[in-house]
N, C-alpha and C. Protein backbone atom coordinates (compact mmCIF):
# COMPACT_ATOMS: atom_id res chain seq x y z
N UNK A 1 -9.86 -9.61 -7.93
CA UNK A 1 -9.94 -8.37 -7.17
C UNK A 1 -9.40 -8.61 -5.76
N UNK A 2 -8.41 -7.90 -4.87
CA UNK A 2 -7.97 -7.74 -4.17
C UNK A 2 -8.70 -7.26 -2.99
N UNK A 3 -9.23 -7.93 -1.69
CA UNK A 3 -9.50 -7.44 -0.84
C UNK A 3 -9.10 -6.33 -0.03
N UNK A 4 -9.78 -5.71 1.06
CA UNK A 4 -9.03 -4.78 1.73
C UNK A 4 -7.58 -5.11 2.38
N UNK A 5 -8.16 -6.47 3.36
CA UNK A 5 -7.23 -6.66 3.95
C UNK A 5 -5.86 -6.98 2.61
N UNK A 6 -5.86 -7.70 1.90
CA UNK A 6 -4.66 -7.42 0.96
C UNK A 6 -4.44 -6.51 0.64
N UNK A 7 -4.99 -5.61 0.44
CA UNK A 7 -4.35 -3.87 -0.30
C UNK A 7 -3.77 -3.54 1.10
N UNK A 8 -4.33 -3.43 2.05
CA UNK A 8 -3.27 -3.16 3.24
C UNK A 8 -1.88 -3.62 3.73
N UNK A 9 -2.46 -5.25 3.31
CA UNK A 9 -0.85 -5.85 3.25
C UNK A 9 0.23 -5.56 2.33
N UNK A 10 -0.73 -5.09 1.12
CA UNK A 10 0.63 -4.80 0.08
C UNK A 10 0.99 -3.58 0.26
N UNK A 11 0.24 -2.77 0.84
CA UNK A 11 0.82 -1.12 1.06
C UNK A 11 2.22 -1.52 2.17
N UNK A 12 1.96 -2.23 3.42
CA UNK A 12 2.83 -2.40 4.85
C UNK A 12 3.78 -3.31 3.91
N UNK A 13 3.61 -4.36 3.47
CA UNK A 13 5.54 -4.89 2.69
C UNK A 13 5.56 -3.82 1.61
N UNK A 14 4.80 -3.43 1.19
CA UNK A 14 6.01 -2.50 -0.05
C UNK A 14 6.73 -1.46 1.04
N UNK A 15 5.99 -0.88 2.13
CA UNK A 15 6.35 0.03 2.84
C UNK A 15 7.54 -0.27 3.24
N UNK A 16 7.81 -1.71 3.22
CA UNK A 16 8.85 -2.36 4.38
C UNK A 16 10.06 -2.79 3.38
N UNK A 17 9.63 -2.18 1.82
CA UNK A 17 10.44 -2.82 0.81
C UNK A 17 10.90 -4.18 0.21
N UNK A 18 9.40 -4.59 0.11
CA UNK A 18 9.15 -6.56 -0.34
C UNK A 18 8.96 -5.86 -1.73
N UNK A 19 9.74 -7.08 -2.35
CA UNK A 19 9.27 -6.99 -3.87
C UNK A 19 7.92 -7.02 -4.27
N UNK A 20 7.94 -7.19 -5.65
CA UNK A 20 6.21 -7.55 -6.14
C UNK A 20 6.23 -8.86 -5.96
N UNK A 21 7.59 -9.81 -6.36
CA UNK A 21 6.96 -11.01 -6.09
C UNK A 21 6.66 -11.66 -4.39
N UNK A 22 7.75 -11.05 -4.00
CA UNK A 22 7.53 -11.19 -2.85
C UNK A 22 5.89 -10.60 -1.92
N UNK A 23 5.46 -9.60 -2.09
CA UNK A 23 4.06 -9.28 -1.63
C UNK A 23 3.29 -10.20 -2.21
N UNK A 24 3.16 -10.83 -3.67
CA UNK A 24 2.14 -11.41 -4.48
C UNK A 24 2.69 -12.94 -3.52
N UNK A 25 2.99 -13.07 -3.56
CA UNK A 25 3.49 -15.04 -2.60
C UNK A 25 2.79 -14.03 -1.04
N UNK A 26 3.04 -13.53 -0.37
CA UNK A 26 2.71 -13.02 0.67
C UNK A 26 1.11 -13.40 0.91
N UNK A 27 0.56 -12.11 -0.15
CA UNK A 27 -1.24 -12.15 0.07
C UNK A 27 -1.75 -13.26 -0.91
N UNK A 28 -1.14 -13.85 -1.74
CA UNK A 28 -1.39 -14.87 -2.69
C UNK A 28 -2.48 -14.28 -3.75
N UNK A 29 -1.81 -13.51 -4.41
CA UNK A 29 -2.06 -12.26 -5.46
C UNK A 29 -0.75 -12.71 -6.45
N UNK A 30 -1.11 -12.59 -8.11
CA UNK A 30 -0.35 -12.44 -8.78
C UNK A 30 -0.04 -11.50 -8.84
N UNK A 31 1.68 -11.02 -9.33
CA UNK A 31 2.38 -10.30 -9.56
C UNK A 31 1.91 -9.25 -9.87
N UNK A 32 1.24 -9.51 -11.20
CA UNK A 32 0.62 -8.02 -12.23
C UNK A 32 -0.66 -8.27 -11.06
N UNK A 33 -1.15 -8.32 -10.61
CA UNK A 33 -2.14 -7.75 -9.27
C UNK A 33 -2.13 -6.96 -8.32
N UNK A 34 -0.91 -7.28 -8.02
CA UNK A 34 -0.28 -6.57 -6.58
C UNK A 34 0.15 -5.35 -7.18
N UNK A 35 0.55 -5.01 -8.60
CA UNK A 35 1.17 -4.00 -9.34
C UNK A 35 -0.29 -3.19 -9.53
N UNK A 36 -0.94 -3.84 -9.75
CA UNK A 36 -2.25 -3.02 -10.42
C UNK A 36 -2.75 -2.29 -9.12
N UNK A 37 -2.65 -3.27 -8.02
CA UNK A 37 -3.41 -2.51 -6.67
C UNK A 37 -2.55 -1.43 -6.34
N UNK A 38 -0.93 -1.42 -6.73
CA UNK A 38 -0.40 -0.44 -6.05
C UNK A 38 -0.55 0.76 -7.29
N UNK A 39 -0.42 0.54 -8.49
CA UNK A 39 -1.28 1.82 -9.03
C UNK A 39 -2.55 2.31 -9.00
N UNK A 40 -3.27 1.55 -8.39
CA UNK A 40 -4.48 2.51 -8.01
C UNK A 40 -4.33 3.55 -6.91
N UNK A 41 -3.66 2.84 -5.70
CA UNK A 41 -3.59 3.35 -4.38
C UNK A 41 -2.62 4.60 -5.13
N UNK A 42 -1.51 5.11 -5.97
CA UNK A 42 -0.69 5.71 -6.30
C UNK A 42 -2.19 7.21 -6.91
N UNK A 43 -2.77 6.32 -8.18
CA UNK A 43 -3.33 7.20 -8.75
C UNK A 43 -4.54 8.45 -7.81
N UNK A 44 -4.95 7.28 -6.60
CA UNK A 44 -5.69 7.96 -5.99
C UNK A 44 -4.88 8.76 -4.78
N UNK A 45 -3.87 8.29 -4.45
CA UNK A 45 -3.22 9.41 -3.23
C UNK A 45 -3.03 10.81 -4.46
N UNK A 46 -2.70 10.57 -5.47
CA UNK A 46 -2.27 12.03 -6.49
C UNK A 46 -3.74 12.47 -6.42
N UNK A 47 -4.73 12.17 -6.44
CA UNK A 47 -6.30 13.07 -6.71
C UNK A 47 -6.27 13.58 -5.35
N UNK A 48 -6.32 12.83 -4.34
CA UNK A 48 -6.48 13.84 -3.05
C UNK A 48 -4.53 13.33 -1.88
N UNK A 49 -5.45 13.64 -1.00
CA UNK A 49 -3.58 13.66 -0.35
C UNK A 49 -3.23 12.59 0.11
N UNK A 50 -2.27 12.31 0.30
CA UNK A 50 -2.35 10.96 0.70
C UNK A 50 -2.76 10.02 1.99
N UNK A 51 -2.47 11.25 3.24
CA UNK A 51 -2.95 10.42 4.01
C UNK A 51 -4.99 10.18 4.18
N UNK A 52 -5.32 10.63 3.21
CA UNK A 52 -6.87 10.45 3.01
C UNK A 52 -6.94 8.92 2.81
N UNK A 53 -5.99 8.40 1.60
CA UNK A 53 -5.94 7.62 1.19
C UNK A 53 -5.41 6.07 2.29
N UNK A 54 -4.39 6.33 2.65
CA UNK A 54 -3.89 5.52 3.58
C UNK A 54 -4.88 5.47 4.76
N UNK A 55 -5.49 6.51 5.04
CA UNK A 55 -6.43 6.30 6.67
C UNK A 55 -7.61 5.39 5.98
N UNK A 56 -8.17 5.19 4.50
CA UNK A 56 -8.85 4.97 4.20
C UNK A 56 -8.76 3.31 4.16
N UNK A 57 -7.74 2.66 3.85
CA UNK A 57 -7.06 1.64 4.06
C UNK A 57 -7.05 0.95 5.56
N UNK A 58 -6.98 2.00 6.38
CA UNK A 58 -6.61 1.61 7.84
C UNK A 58 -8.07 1.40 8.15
N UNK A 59 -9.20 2.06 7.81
CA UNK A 59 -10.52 2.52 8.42
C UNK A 59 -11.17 1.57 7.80
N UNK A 60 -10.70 0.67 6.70
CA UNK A 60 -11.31 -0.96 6.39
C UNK A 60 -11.02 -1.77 7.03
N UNK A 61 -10.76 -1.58 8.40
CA UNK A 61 -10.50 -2.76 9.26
C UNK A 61 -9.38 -3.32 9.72
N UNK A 62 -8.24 -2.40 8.95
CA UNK A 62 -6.96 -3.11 9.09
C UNK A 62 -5.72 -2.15 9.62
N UNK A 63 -6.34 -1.67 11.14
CA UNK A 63 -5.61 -0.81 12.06
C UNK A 63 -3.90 -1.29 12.16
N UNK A 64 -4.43 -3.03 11.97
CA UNK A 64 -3.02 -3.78 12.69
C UNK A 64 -1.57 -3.73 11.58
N UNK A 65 -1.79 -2.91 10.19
CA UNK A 65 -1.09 -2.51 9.38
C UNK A 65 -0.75 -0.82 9.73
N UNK A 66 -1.44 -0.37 10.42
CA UNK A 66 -0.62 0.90 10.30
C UNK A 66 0.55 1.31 10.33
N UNK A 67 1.81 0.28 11.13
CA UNK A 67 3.09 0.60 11.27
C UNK A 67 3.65 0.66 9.95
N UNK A 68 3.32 0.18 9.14
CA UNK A 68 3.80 -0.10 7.94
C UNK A 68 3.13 0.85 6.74
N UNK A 69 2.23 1.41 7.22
CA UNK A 69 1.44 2.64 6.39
C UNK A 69 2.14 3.89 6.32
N UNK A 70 2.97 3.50 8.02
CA UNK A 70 3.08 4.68 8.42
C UNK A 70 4.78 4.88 7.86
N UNK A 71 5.60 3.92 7.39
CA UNK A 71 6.41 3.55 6.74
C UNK A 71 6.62 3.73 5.02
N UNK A 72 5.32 3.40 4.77
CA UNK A 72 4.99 3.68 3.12
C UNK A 72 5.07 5.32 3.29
N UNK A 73 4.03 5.53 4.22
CA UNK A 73 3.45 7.34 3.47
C UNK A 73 4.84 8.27 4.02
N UNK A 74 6.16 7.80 4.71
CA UNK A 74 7.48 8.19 5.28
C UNK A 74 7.76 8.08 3.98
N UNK A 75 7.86 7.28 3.30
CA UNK A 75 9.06 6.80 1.98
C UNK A 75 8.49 7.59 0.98
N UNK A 76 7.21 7.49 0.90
CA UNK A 76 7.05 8.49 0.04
C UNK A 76 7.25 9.95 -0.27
N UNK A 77 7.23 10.52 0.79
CA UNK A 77 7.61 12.11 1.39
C UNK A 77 8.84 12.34 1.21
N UNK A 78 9.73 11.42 1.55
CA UNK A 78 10.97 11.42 1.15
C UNK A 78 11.58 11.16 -0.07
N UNK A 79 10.78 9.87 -1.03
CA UNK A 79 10.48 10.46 -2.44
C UNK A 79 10.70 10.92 -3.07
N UNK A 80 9.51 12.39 -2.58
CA UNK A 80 9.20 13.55 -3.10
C UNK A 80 9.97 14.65 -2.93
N UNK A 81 10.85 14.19 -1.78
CA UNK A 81 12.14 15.71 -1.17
C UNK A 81 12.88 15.34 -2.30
N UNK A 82 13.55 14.12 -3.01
CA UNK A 82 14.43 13.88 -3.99
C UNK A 82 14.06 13.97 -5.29
């Protein structure tokens, strides 16, 4: 199971466009881990909005990722325009 502070880190490099393997060597998370954390964070921004989700991430302690949150929840919006 993936701590906060790792789900934050993997949200800020995916945000920043790190692979899976690359995030999983990062937080020292296997591959299919880092995949599983980012479908949760996926499944739950679709139940409510997303930035619920992302502040929720930030509000576990890990303010010092927001640039990169703020990067993810950009890419995603844009995404969604395509």
């Amino acid at each position: 199971m993936a701590t906060k502070k790792q789900v934050a880190k993997i949200v800020q490099l995916r945000g920043l466009g790190y692979s899976l393997e690359e995030i999983a060597a990062e937080v020292g998370l296997s591959k299919s881990a880092v995949a599983y954390q980012l479908q949760l964070l996926k499944k739950r921004s679709q139940k409510s909005q997303s930035e619920d989700v992302f502040a929720s991430v930030i509000l576990g302690g890990l303010a010092g990722v927001a640039g990169g949150l703020a990067i993810a929840a950009l890419l995603e919006l844009i995404n969604k325009e395509n």
